[in-house]
Protein backbone atom coordinates (compact mmCIF):
# COMPACT_ATOMS: atom_id res chain seq x y z
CA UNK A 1 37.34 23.65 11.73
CA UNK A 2 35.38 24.76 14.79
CA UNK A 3 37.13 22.65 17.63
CA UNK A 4 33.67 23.69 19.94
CA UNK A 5 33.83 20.36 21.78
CA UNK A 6 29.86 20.68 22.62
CA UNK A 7 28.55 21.07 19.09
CA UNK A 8 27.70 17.21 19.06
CA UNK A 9 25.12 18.01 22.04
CA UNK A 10 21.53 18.32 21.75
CA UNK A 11 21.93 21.65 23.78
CA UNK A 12 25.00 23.49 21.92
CA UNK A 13 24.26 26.64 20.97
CA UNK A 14 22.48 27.24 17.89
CA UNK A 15 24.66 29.11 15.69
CA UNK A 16 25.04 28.13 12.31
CA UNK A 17 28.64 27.63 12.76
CA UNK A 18 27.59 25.46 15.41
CA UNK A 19 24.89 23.55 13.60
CA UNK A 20 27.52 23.02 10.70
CA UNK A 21 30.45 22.14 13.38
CA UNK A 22 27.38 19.32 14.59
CA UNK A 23 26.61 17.80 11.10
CA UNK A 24 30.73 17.27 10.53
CA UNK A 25 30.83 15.29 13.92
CA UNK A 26 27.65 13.39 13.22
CA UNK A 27 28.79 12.55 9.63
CA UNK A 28 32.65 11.34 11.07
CA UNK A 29 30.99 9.57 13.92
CA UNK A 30 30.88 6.40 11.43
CA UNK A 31 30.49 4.47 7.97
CA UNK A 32 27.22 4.75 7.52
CA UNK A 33 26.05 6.60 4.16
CA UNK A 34 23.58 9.62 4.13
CA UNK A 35 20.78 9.73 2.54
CA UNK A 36 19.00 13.82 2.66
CA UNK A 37 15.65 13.68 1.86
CA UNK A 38 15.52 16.25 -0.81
CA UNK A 39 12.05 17.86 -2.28
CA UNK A 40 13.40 21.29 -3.86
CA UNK A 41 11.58 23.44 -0.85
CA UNK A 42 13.33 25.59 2.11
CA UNK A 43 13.84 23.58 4.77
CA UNK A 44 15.51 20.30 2.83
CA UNK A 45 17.31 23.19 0.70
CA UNK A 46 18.55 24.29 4.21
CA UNK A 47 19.64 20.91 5.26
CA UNK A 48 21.59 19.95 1.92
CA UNK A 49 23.53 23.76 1.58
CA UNK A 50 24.66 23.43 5.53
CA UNK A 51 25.48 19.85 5.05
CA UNK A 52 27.70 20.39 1.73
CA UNK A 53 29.16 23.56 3.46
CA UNK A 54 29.99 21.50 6.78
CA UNK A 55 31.68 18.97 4.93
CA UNK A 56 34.03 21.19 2.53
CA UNK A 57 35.79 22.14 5.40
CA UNK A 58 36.50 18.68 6.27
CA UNK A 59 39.85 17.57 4.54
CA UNK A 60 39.12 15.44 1.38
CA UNK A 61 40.40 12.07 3.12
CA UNK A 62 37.68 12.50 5.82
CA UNK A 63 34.79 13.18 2.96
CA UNK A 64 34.56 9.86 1.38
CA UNK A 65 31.20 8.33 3.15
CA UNK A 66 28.69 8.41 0.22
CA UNK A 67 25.52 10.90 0.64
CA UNK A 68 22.59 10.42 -1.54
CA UNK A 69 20.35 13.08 -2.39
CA UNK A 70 17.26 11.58 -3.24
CA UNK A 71 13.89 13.58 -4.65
CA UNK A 72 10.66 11.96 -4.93
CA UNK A 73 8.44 12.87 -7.63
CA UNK A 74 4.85 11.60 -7.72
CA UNK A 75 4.65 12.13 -11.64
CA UNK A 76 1.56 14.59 -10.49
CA UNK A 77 3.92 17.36 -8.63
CA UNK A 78 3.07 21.05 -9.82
CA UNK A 79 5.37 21.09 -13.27
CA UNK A 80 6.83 24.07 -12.22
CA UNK A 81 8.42 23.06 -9.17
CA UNK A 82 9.07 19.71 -11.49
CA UNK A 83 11.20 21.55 -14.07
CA UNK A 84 12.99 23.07 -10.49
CA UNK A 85 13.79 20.19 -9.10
CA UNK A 86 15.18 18.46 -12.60
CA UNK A 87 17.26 21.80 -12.77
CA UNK A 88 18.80 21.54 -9.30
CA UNK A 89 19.40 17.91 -9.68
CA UNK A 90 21.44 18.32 -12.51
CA UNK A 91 23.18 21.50 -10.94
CA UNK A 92 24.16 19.06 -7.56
CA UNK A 93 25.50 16.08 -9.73
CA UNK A 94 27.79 18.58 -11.71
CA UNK A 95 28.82 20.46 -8.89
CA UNK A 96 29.44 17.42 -6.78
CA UNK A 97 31.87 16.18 -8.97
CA UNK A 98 34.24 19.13 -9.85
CA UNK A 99 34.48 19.66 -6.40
CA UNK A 100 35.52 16.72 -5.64
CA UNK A 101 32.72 16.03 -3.22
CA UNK A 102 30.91 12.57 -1.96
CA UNK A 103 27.49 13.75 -3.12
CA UNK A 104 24.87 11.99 -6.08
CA UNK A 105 21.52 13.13 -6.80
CA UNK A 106 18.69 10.87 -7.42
CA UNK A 107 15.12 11.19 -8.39
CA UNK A 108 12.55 8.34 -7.58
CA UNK A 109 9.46 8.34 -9.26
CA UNK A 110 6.71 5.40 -8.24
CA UNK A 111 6.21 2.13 -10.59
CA UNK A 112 3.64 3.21 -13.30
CA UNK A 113 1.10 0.74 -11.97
CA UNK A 114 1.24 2.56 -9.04
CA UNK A 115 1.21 6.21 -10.32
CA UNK A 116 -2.23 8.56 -9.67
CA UNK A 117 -3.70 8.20 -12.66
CA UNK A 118 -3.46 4.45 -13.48
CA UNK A 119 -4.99 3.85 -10.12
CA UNK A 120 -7.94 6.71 -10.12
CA UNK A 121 -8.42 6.55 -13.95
CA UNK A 122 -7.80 3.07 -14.31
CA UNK A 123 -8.89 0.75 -11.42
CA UNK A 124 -11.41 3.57 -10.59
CA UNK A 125 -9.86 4.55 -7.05
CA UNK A 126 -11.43 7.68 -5.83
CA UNK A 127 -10.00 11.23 -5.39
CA UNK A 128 -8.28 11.06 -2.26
CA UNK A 129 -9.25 12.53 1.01
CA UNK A 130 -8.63 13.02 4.67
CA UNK A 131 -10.46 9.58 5.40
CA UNK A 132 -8.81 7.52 2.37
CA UNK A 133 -5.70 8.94 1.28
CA UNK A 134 -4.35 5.76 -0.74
CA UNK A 135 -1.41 7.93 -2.82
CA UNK A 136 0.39 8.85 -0.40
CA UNK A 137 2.05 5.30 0.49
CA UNK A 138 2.17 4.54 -3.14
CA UNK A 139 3.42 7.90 -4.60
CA UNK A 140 5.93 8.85 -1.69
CA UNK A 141 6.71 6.30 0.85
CA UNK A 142 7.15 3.06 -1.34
CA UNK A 143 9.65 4.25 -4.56
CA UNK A 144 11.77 6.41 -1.32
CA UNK A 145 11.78 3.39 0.73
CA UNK A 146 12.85 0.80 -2.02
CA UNK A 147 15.88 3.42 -2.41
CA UNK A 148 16.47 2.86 1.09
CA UNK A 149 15.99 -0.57 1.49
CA UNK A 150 18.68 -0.73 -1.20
CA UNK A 151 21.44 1.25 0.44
CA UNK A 152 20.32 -0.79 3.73
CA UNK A 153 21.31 -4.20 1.53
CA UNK A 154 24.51 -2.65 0.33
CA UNK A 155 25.91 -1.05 3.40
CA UNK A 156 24.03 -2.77 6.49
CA UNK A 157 22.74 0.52 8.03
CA UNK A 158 21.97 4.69 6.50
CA UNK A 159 21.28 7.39 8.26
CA UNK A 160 18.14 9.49 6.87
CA UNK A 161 18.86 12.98 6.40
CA UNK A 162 15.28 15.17 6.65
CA UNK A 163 14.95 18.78 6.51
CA UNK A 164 12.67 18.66 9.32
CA UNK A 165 11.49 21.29 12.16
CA UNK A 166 9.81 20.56 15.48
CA UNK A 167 8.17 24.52 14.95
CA UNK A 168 6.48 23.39 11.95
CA UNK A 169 3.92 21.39 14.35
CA UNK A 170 3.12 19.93 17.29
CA UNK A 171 2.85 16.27 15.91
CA UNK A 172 6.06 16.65 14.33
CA UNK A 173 7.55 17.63 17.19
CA UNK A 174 6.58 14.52 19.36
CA UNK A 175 6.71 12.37 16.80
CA UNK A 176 10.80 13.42 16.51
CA UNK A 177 11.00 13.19 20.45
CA UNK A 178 9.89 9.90 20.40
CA UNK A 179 12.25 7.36 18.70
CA UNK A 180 15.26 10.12 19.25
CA UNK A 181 18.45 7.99 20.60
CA UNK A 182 19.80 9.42 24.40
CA UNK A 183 23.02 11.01 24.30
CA UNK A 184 23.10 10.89 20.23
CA UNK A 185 21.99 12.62 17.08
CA UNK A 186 20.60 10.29 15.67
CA UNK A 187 16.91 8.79 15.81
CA UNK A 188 15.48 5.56 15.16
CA UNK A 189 13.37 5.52 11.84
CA UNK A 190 10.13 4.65 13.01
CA UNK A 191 9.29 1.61 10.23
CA UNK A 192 12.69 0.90 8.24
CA UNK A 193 15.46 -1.41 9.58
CA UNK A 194 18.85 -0.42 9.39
CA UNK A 195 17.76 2.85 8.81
CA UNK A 196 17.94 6.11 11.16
CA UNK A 197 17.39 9.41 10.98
CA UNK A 198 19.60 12.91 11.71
CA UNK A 199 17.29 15.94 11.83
CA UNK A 200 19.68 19.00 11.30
CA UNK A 201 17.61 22.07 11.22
CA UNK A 202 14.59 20.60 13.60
CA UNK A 203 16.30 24.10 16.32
CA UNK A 204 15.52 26.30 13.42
CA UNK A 205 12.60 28.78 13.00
CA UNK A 206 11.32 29.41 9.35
CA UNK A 207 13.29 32.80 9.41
CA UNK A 208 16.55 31.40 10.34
CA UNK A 209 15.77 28.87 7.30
CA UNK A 210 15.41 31.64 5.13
CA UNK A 211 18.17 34.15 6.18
CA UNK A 212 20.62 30.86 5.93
CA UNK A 213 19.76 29.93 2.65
CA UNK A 214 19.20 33.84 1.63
CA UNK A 215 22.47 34.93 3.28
CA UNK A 216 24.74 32.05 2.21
CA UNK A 217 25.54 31.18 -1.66
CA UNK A 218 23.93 27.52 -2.31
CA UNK A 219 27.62 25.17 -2.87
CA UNK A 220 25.86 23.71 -6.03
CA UNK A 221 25.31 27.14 -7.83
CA UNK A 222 21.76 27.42 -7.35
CA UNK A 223 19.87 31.22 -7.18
CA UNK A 224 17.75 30.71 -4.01
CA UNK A 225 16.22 34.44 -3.98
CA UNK A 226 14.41 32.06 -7.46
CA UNK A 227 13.04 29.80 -4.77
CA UNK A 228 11.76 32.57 -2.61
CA UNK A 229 10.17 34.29 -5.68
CA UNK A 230 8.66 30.99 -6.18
CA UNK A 231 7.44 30.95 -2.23
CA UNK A 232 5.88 34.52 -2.66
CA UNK A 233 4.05 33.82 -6.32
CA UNK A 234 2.50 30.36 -4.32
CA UNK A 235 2.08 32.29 -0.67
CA UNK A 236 2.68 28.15 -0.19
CA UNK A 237 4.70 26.04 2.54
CA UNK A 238 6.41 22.35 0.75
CA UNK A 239 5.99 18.71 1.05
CA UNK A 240 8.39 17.09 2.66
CA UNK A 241 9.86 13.76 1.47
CA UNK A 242 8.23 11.14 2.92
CA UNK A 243 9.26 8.29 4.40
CA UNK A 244 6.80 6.71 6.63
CA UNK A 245 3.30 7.25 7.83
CA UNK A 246 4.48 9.41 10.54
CA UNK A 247 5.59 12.12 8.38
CA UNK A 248 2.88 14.92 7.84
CA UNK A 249 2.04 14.42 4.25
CA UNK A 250 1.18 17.87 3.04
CA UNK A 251 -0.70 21.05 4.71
CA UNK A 252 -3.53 23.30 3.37
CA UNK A 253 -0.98 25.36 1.31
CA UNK A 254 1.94 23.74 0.04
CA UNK A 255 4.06 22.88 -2.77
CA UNK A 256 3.00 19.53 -3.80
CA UNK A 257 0.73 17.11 -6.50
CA UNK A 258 -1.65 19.55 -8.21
CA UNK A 259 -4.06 16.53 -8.45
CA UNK A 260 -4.47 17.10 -4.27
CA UNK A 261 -7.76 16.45 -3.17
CA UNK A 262 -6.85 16.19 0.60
CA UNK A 263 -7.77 20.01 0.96
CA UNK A 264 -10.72 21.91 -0.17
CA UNK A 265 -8.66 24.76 -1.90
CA UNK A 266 -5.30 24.48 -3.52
CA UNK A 267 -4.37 27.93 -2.51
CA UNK A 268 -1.20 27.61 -3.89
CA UNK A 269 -1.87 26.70 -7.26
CA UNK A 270 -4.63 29.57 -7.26
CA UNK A 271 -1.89 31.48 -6.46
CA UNK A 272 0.22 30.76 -9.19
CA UNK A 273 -2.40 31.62 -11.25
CA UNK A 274 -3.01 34.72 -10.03
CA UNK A 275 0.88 35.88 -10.50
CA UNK A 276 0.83 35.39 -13.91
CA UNK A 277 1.37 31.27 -14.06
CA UNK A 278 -2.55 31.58 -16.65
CA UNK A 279 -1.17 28.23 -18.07
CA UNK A 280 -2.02 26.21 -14.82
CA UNK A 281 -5.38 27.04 -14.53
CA UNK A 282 -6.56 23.75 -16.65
CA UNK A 283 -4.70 21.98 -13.67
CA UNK A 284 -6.80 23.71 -11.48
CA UNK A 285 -10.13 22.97 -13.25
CA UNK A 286 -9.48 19.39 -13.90
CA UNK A 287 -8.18 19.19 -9.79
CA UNK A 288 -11.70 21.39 -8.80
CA UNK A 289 -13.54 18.58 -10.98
CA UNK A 290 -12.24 15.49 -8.85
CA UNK A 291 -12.62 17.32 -5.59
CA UNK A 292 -16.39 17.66 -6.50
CA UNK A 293 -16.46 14.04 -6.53
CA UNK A 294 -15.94 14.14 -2.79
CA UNK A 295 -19.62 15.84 -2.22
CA UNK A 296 -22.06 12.55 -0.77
CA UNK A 297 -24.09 13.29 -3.62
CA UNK A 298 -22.02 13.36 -6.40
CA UNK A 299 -20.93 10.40 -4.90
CA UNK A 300 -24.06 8.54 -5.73
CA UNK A 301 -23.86 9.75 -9.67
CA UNK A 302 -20.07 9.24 -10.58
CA UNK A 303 -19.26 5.68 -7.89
CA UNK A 304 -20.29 1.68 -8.27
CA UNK A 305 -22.43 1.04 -5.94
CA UNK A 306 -19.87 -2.08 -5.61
CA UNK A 307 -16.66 -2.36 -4.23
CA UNK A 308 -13.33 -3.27 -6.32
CA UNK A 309 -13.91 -6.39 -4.39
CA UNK A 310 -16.91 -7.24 -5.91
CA UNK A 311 -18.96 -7.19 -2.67
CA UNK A 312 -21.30 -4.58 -1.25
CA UNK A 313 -20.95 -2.94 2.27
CA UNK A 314 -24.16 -1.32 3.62
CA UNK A 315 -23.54 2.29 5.32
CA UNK A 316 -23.24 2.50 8.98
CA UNK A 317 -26.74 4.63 8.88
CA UNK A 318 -28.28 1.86 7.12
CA UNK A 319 -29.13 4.64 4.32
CA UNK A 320 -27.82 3.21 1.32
CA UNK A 321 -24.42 1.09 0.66
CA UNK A 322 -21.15 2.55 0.66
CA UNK A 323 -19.55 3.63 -3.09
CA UNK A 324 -16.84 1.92 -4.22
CA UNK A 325 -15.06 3.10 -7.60
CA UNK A 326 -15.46 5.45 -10.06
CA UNK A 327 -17.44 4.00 -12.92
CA UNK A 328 -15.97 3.40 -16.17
CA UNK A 329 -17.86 6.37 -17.89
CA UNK A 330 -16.54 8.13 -15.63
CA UNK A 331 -13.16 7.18 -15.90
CA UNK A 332 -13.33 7.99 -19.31
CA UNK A 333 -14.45 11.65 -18.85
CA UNK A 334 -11.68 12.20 -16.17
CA UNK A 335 -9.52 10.96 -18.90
CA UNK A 336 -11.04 13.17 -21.27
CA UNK A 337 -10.86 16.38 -19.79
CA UNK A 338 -6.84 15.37 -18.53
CA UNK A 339 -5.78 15.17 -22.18
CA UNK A 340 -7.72 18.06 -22.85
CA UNK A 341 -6.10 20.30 -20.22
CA UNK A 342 -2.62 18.93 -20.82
CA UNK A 343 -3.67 20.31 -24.62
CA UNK A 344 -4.73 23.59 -23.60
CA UNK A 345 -1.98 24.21 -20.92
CA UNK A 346 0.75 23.70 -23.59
CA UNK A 347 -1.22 25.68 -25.77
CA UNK A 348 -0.99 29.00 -22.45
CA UNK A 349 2.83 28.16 -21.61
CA UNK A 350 5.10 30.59 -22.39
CA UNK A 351 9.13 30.04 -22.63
CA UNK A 352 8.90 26.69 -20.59
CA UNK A 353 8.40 23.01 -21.76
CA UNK A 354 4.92 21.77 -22.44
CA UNK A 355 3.79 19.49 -19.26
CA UNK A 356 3.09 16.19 -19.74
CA UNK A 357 0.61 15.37 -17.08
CA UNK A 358 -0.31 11.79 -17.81
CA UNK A 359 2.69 9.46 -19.34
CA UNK A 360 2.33 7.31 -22.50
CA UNK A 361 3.17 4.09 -20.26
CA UNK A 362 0.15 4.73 -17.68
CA UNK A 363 -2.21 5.48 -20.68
CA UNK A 364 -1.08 1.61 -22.20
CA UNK A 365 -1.36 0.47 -17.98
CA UNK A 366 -4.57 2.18 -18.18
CA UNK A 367 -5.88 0.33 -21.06
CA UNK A 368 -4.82 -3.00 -20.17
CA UNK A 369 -6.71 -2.92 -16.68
CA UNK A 370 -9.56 -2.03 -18.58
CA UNK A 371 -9.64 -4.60 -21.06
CA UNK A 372 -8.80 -7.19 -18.13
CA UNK A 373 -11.54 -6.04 -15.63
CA UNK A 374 -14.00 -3.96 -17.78
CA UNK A 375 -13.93 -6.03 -20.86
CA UNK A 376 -12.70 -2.75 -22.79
CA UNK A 377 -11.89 -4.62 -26.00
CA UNK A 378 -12.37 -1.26 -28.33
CA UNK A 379 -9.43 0.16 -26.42
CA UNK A 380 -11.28 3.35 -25.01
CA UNK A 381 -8.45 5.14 -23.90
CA UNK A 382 -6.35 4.77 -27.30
CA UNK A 383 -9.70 6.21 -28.65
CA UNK A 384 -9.86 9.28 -26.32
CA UNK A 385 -5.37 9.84 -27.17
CA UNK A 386 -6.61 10.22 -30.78
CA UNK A 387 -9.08 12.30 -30.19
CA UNK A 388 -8.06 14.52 -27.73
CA UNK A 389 -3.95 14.61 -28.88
CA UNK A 390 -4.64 13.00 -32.31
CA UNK A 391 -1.72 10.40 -31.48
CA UNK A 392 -2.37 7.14 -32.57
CA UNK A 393 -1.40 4.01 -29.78
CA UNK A 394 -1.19 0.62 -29.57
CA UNK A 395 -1.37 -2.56 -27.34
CA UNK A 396 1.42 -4.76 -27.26
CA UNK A 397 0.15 -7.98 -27.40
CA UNK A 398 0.81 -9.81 -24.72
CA UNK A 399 -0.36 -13.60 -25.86
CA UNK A 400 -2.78 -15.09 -27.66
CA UNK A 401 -5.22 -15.09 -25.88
CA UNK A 402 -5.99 -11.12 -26.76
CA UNK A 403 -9.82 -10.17 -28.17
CA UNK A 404 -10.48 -7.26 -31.09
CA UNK A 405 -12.86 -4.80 -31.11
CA UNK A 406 -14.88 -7.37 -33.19
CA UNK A 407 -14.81 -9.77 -30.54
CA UNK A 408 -15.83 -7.26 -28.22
CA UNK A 409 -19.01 -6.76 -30.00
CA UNK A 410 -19.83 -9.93 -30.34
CA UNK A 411 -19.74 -10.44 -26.79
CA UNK A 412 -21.39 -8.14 -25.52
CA UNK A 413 -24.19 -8.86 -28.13
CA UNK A 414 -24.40 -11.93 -26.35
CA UNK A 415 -24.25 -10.97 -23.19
CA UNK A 416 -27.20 -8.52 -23.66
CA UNK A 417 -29.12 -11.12 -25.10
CA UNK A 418 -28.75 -13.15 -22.00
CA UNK A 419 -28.68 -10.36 -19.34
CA UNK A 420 -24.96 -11.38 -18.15
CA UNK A 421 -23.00 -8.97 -17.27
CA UNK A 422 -19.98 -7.86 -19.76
CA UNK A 423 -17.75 -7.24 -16.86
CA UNK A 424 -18.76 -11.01 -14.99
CA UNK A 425 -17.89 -12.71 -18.67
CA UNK A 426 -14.41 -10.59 -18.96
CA UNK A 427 -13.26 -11.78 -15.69
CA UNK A 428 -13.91 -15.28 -16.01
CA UNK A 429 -12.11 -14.84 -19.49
CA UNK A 430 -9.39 -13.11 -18.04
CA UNK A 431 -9.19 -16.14 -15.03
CA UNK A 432 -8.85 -18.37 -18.37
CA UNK A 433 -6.78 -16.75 -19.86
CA UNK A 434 -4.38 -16.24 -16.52
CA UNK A 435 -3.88 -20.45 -16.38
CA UNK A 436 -3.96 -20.77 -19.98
CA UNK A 437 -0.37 -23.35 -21.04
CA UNK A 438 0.00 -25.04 -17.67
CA UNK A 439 0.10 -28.18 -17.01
CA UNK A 440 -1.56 -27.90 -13.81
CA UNK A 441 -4.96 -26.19 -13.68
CA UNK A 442 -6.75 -26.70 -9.96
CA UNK A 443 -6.52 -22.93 -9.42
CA UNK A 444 -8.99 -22.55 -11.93
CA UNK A 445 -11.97 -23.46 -10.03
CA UNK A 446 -10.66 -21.12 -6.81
CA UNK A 447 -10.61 -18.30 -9.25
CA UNK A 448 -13.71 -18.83 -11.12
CA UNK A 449 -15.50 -19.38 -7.58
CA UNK A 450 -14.02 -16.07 -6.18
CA UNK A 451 -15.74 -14.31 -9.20
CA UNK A 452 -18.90 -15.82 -9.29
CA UNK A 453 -19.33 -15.12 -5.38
CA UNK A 454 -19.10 -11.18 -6.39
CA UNK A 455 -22.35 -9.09 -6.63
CA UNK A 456 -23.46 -8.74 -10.15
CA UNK A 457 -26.80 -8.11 -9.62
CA UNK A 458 -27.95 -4.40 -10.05
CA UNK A 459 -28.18 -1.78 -7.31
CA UNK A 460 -32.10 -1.78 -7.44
CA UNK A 461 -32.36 -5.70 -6.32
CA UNK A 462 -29.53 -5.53 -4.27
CA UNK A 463 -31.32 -2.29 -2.29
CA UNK A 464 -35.04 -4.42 -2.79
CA UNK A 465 -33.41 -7.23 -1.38
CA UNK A 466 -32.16 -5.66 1.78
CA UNK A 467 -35.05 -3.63 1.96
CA UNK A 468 -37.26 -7.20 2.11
CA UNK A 469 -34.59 -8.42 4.67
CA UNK A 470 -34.74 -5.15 7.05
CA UNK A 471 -38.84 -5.55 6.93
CA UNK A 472 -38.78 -9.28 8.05
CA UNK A 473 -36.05 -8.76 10.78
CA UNK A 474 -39.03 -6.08 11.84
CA UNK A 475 -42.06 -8.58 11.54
CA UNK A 476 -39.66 -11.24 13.75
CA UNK A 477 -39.47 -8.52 16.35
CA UNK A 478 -43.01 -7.62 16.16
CA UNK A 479 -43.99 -11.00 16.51
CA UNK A 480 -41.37 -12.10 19.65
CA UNK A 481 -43.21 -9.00 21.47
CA UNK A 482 -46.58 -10.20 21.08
């Protein structure tokens, strides 16, 4: 062991010997388990292979603190750096374990009715962007800070592990400066409790990452010269795990969801494609398809003019009201053409798995938010399965209180013949339905109120009506100035 008695300073010198030499003191300096944010790129592939090989040199009594490697995949990551990922996973659990080292892998994926497509496809949320970029707390921060918050209940206090460098930005930089403990290695996490955070690599420039990782055997038997091939064929940076808001989600060309919207080119994925990876251009098109939904005037063709709320908000300009979600025929065509480029990608891919890019449980999530909010009785999306993968689904049913196809006619027979709106009668059903068996029923009246106070009249009158309101407020100015 390197006896250099200033390697657990801030200003020892920056050899890897010395960086190792650190992580042994900071991992001896108490009980707390590790957790090493893990995403399959360079940098947190950096962190974990100088971590492993700073602790074999410890003596096996002083290696028994628990580290957790822990991966977070969004279900929408690129499937190729998917399959990676798996691969390593498995090679770091196996590996682990016949060398008798403290180390488990774990993958965390997000709850399905939190996953990209049940909320875009199914409750209608938008493609994301700079200005509302809802996935990224759902998708990464929440299923990697449950795991957290669980190791927090079982051992009182972890210590995050990120594979992060101040040279990969300014923000980064300050951001690590600021909650970083005096006269320690450790940093205050900047949301969880219990929880704080050892930053490695942050001394490191991208080439020391790479002539570390290039120049030194990965412990768990992995081929890294695979990962830079994968760099080159993507010309791409990575997405770090994320862990809080703080954390610099993803840049303009990075490993990451191929569903990102957040920049106007995916330059990595076109990438891919152009070194020979034909079988993820669907991926592309469908991803090129949502981003267009970004432009203010596709806006007007593709978005309710209501929010999910039920309520409309008038644009700060006055000029129109602002769009809230995708409309269910639209919904149904993103749906659509996802099936139909998960069909023709399987159809390109050559010695690798087929991708599955939307799950059978999200396509039954799916289908129940839209026969609870949309009135979707005829089960649309079952519909669009069959006809797109010819595989034939079902709805559990989930009480009695459940409606056919049939019914679903009927109704909205009914509700054409008295111009009431499908969607207004399936919500009060579904506020029936919610109460139905209990004793006590005042709730009832709340939730039928809170519907009936939403805007169900169509985007003409609603437009008229503030058009009518905007020309009196005029006249009662005219008027006060005469």
């Amino acid at each position: 062991m390197n006896t250099d008695k200033n390697a657990n300073s801030p200003t020892a010198p920056l050899t890897f010997d010395a960086l190792e030499e650190r992580i042994r003191v900071a991992y001896c300096n108490d009980n707390r388990p590790w957790v090493i944010g893990y995403s399959g790129g360079k940098d947190s592939t950096c962190a974990l292979q100088m971590i492993w090989r700073a602790l074999q040199a410890l003596p096996e009594p002083e290696r028994q603190k628990p580290i957790y490697v822990l991966s977070s995949d969004t279900l929408v990551e690129t499937p190729v750096i998917v399959d990676y990922i798996d691969e390593a996973l498995a090679k770091i659990n196996s590996s682990a374990k016949s060398q008798g080292m403290p180390i488990t892998a774990h993958k965390v994926v997000p709850d399905i009715g939190d996953s990209f497509w049940v909320n875009l496809i199914g409750r209608g949320y938008p493609a994301p962007s700079r200005r509302f970029r809802w996935c990224t707390e759902r998708l990464k921060i929440d299923p990697a800070n449950a795991f957290i918050k669980n190791r927090v209940a079982e051992f009182g206090e972890v210590v995050m592990v990120l594979g992060v460098r101040s040279a990969e930005s300014t923000t980064r930089a300050q951001v690590m400066a600021l909650h970083k403990l005096e006269g320690s290695l450790f940093s205050r996490h900047s949301s969880l409790l219990g929880a704080f955070v050892f930053t490695p690599i942050e001394a490191l420039s991208v080439d020391d990452v790479w002539d570390y990782i290039l120049q030194t055997p990965a412990p768990w038997g992995a081929d890294n010269r695979q990962l830079l091939k994968m760099y080159r064929n993507a010309q791409a940076g990575e997405c770090p795990l994320v862990v809080d808001k703080n954390t610099e989600s993803c840049g303009n060309s990075r490993f990451g969801c191929w569903v990102c919207t957040v920049v106007t080119k995916d330059k990595a994925m076109e990438a891919m494609v152009d070194n020979g990876e034909e079988w993820l251009e669907p991926l592309l098109d469908v991803r090129d398809f949502l981003a267009e939904t970004l432009d203010p005037e596709r806006k007007k063709v593709v978005r309710d003019f209501r929010r999910r709320t039920g309520r409309v908000t008038l644009n700060r300009s006055g000029d129109g009201l602002v769009p809230g979600p995708y409309k269910f025929e639209f919904r149904q065509e993103v749906l659509k053409r996802l099936l139909e480029a998960q069909k023709e990608a399987s159809n390109l891919v050559v010695d690798e798995p087929a991708p599955t890019l939307i799950h059978e449980a999200e396509i039954h999530e799916i289908q129940r938010i839209w026969r609870r909010e949309l009135g979707d009785w005829g089960n649309t999306a079952y519909r669009i399965v069959k006809e797109e993968l010819g595989n034939d689904l079902y709805a559990q049913k989930a009480d009695d209180f459940e409606f056919s196809s049939r019914d679903g006619d009927i109704l909205r027979q009914v509700c054409d013949e008295h111009e009431i709106s499908l969607q207004l009668l399936s919500e009060l059903l579904d506020a029936e339905r919610a109460v139905q068996g209990m004793r006590r029923r005042t709730s009832i009246h709340n939730r039928i109120a809170s519907i009936l106070e939403k805007e169900w009249r169509s985007e003409e009158e609603v437009l008229a009506d503030l058009e009518t309101d905007t020309e009196e407020g005029e006249s009662s100015k005219e008027g006060l100035v005469r």
